[in-house]
N, C-alpha and C. Protein backbone atom coordinates (compact mmCIF):
# COMPACT_ATOMS: atom_id res chain seq x y z
N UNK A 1 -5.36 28.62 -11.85
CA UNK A 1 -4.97 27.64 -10.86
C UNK A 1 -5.34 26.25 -11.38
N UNK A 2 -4.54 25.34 -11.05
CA UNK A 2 -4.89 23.88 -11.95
C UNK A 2 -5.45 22.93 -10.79
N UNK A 3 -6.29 22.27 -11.27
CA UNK A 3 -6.58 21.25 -10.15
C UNK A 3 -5.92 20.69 -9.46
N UNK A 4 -4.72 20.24 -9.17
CA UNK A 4 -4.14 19.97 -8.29
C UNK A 4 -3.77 21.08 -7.66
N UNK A 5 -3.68 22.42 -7.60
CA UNK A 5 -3.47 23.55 -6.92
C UNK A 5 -4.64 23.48 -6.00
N UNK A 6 -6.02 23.55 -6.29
CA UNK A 6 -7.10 23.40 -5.80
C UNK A 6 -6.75 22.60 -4.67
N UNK A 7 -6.94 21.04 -5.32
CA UNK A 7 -6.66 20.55 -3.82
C UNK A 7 -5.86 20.59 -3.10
N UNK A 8 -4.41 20.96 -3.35
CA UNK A 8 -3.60 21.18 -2.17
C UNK A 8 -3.85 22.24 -1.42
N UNK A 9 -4.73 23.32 -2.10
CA UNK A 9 -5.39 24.35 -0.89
C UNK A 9 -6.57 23.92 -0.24
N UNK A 10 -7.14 22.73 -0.85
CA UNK A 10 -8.50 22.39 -0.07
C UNK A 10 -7.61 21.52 0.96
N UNK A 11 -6.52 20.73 0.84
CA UNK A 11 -5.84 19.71 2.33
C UNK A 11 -5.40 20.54 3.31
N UNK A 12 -4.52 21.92 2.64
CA UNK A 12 -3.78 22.60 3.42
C UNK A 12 -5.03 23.17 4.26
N UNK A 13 -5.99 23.97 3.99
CA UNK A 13 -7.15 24.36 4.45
C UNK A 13 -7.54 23.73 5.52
N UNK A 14 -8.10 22.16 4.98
CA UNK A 14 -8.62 20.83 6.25
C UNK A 14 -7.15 20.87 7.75
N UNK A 15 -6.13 21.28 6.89
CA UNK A 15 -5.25 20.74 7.91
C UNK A 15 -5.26 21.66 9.39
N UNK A 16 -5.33 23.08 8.49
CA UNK A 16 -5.03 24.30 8.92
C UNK A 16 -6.30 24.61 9.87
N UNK A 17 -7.43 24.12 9.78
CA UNK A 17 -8.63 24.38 10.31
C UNK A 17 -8.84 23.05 11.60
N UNK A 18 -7.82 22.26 11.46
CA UNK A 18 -8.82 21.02 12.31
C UNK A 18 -7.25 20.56 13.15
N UNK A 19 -7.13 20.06 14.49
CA UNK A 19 -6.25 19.25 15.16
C UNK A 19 -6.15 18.02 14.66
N UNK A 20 -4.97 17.98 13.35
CA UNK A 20 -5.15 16.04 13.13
C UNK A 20 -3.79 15.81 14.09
N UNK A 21 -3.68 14.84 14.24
CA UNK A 21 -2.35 13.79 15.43
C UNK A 21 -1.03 14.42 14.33
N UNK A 22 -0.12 14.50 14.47
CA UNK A 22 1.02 14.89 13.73
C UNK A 22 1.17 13.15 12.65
N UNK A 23 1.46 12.51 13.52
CA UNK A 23 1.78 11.41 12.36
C UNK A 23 1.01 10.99 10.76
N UNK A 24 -0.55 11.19 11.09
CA UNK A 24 -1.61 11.87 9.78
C UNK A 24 -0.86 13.04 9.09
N UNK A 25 -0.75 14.10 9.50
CA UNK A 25 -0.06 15.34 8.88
C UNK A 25 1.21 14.90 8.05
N UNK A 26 2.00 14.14 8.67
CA UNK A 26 3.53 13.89 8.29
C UNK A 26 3.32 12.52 7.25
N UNK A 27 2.08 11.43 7.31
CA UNK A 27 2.15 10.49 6.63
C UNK A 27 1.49 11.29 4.82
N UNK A 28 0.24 11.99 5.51
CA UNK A 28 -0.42 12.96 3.89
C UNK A 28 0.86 13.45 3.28
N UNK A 29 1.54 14.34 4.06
CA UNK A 29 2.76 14.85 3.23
C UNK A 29 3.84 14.00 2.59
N UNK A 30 3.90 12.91 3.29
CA UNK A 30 4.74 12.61 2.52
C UNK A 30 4.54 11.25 1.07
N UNK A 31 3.23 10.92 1.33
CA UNK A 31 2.24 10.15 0.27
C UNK A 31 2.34 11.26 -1.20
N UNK A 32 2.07 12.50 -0.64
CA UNK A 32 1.93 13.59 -1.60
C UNK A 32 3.13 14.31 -2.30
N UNK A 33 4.44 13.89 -1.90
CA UNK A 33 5.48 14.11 -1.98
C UNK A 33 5.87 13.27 -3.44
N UNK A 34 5.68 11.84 -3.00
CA UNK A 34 5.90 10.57 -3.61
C UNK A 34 5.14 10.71 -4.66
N UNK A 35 3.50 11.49 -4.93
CA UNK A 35 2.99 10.87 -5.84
C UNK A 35 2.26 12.49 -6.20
N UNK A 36 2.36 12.90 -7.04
CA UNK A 36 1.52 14.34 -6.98
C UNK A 36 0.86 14.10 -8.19
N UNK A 37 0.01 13.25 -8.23
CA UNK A 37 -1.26 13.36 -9.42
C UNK A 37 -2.71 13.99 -9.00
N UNK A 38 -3.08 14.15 -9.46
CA UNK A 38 -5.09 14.92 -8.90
C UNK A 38 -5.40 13.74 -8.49
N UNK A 39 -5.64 12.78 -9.09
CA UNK A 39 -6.32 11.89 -8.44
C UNK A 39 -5.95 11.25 -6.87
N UNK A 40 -4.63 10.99 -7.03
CA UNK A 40 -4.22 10.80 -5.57
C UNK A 40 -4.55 11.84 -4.88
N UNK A 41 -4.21 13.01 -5.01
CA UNK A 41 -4.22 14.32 -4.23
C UNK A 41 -5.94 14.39 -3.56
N UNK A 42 -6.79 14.10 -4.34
CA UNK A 42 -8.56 13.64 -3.98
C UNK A 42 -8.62 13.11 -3.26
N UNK A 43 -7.62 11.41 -3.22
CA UNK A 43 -8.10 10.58 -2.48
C UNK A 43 -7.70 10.76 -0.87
N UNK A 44 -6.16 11.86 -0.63
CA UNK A 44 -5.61 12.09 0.29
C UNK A 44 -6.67 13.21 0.90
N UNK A 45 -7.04 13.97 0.66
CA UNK A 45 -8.09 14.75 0.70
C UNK A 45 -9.21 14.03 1.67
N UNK A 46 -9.53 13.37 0.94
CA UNK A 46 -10.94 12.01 1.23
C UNK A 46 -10.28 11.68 2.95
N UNK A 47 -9.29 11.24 2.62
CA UNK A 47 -8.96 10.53 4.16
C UNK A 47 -9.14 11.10 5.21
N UNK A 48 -8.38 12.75 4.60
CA UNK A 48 -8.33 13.46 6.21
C UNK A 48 -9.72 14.09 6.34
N UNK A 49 -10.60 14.13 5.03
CA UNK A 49 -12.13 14.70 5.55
C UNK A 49 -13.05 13.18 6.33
N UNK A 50 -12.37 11.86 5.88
CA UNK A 50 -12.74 10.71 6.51
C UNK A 50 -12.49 10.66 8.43
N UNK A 51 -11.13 11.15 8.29
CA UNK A 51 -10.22 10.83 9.74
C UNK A 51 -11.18 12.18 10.66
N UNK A 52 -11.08 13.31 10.34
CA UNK A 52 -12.09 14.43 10.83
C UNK A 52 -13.34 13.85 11.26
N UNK A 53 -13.82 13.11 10.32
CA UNK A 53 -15.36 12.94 10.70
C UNK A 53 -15.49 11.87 11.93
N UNK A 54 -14.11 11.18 11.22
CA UNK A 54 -13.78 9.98 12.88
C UNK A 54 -13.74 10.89 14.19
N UNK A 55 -13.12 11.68 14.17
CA UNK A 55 -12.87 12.21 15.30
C UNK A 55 -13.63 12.70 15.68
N UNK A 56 -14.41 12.77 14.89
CA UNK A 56 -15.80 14.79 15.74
C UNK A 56 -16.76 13.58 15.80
N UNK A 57 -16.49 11.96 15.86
CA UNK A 57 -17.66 10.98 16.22
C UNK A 57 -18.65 11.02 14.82
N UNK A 58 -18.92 10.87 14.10
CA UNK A 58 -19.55 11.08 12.94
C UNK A 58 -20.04 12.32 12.90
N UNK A 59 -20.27 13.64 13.08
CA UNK A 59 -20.94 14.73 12.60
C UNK A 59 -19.74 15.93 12.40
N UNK A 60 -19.85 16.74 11.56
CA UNK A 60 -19.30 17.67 11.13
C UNK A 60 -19.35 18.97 11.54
């Protein structure tokens, strides 16, 4: 499995496990569409484990 496989199972995972707003869901996908490098794919990653932590008020 190549690192970018990784993380698209670690986003799909975050996505699949947590209530994000649809428009988050539909904006990641389609950022990831446009640009499929590892590094982006990390940073998209980052956001929605960022936007999660917004939501649950800072704790996990």
């Amino acid at each position: 499995m190549t690192e970018l496989e990784k993380v698209a199972l670690q986003i799909s995972e975050i996505i699949s496990n947590f209530d994000f707003p649809l428009f988050i869901v539909q904006d990641v996908n389609k950022r990831l569409m446009d640009c499929q490098e590892v590094g982006y794919a990390k940073q998209q990653l980052r956001y929605l484990q960022n936007v999660k932590k917004a939501m649950l008020g800072g704790s996990e």
